[in-house]
N, C-alpha and C. Protein backbone atom coordinates (compact mmCIF):
# COMPACT_ATOMS: atom_id res chain seq x y z
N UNK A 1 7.66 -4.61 22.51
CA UNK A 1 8.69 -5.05 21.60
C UNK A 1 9.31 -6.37 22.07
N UNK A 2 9.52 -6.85 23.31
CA UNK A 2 9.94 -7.63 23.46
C UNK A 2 9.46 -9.15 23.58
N UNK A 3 7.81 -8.83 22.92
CA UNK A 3 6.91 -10.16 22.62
C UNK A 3 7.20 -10.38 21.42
N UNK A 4 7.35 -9.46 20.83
CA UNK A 4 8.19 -9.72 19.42
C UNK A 4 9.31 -10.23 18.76
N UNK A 5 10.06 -9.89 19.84
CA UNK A 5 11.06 -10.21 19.69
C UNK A 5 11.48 -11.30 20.03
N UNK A 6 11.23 -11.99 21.40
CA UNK A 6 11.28 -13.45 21.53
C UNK A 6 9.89 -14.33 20.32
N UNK A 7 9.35 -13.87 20.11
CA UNK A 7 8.26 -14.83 19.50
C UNK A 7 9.11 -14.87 17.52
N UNK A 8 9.53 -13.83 17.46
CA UNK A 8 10.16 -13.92 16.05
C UNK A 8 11.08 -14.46 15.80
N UNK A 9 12.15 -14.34 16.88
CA UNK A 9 13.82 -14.72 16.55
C UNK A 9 14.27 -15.71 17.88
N UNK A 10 13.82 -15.81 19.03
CA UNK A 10 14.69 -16.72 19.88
C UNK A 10 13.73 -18.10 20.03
N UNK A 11 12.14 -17.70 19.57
CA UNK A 11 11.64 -19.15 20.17
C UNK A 11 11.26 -19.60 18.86
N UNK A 12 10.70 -19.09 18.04
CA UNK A 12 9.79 -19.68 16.11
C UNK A 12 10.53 -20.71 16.13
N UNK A 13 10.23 -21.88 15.60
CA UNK A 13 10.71 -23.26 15.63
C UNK A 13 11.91 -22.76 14.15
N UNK A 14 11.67 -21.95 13.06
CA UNK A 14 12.99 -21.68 12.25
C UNK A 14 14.57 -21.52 12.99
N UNK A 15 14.63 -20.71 14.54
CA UNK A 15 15.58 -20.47 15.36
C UNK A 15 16.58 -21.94 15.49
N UNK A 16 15.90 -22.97 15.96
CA UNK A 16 16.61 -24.05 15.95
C UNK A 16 16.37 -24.43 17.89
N UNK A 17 15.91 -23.17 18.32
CA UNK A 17 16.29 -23.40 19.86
C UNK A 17 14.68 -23.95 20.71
N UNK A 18 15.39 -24.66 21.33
CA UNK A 18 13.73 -25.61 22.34
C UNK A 18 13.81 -24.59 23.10
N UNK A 19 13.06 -23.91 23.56
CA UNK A 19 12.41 -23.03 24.62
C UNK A 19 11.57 -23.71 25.18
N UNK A 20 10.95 -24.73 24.82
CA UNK A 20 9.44 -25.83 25.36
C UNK A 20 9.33 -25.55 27.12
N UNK A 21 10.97 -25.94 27.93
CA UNK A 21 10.64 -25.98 29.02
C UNK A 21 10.27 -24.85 30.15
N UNK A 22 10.41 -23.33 29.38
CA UNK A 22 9.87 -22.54 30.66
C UNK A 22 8.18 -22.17 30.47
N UNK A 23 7.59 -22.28 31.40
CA UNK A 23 5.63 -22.51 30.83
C UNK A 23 5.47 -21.45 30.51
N UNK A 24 5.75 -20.38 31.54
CA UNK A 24 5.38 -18.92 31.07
C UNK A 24 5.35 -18.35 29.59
N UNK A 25 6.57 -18.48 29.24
CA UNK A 25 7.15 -18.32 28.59
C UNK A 25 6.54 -19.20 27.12
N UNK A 26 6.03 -20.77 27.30
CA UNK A 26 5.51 -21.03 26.21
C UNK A 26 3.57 -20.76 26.37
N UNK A 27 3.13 -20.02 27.11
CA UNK A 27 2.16 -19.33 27.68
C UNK A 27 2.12 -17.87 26.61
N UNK A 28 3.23 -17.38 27.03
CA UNK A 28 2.55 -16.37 26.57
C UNK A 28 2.78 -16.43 24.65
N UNK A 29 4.02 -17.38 23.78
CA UNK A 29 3.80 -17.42 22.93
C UNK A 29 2.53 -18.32 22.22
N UNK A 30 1.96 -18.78 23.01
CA UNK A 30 1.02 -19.49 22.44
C UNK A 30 -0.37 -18.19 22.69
N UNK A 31 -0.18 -17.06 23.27
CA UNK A 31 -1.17 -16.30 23.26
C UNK A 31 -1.09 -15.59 22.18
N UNK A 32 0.35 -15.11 21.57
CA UNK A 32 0.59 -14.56 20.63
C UNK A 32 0.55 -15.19 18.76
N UNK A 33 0.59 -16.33 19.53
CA UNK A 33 0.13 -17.03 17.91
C UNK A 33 -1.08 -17.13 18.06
N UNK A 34 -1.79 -16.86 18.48
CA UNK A 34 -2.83 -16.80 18.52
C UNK A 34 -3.90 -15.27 17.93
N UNK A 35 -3.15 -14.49 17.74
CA UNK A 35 -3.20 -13.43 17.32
C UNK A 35 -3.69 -13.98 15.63
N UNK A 36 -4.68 -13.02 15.07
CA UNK A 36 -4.53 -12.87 13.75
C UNK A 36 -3.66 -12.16 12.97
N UNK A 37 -2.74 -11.14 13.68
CA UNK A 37 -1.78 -10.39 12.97
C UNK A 37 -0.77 -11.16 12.95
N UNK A 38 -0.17 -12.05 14.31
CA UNK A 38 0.68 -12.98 13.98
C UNK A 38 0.72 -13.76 13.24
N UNK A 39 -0.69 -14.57 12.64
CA UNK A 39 -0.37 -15.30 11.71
C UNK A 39 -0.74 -14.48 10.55
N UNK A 40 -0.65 -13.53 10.37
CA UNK A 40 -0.51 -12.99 9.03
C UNK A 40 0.71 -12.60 8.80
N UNK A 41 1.19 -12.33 9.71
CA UNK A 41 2.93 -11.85 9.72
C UNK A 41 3.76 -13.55 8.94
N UNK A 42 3.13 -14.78 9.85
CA UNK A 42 3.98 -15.59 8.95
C UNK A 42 3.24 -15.86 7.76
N UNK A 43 2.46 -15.93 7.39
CA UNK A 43 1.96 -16.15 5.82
C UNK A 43 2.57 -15.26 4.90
N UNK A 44 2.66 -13.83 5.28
CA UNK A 44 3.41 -12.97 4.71
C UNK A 44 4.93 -13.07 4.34
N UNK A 45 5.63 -13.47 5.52
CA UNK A 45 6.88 -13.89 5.79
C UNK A 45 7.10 -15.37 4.77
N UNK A 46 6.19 -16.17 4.72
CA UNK A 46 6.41 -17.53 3.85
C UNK A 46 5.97 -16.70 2.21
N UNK A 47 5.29 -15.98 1.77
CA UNK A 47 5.29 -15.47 0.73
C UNK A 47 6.46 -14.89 0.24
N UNK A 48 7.07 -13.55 0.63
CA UNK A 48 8.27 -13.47 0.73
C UNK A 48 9.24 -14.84 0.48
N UNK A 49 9.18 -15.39 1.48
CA UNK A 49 10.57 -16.32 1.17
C UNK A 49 10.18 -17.21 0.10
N UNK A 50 8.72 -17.46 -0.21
CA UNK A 50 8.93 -18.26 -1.64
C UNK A 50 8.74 -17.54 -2.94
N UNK A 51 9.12 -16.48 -2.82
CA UNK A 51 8.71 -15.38 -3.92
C UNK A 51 10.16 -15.47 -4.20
N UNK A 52 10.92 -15.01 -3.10
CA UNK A 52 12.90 -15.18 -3.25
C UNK A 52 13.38 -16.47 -3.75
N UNK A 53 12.89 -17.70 -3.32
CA UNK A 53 13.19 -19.11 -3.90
C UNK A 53 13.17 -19.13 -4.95
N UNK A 54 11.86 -18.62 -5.47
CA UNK A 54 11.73 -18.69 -7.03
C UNK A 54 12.78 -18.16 -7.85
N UNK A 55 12.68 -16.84 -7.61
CA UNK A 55 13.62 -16.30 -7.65
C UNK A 55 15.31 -16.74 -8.20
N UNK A 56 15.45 -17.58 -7.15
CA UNK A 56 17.19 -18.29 -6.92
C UNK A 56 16.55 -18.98 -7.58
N UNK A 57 15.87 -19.83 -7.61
CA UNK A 57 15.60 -21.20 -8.51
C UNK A 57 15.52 -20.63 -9.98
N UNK A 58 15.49 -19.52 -10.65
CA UNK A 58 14.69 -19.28 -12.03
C UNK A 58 16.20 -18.60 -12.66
């Protein structure tokens, strides 16, 4: 849970926050984007949010 949890909410470039400088740390999220479920999680996640845009926009 807790690869998840930093890779979703404290480091994803949406957060706002540079994490760049600890290696490990951008080590192991670059193992995790690397995942095919991860990037299905954000394609999914960008569907969603432009499904809601529309949405507000319509």
């Amino acid at each position: 849970m807790a690869n998840a949890y930093v890779w979703a909410t404290m480091w994803h470039e949406r957060s706002g926050m540079d994490l760049s400088h600890p290696k490990h740390l951008m080590a192991g999220i670059a193992r995790i984007d690397a995942r095919p479920s991860a990037q299905k999680a954000l394609r999914d996640e960008a569907a969603v949010a432009a499904r809601h845009k529309a949405l507000l926009a319509a």
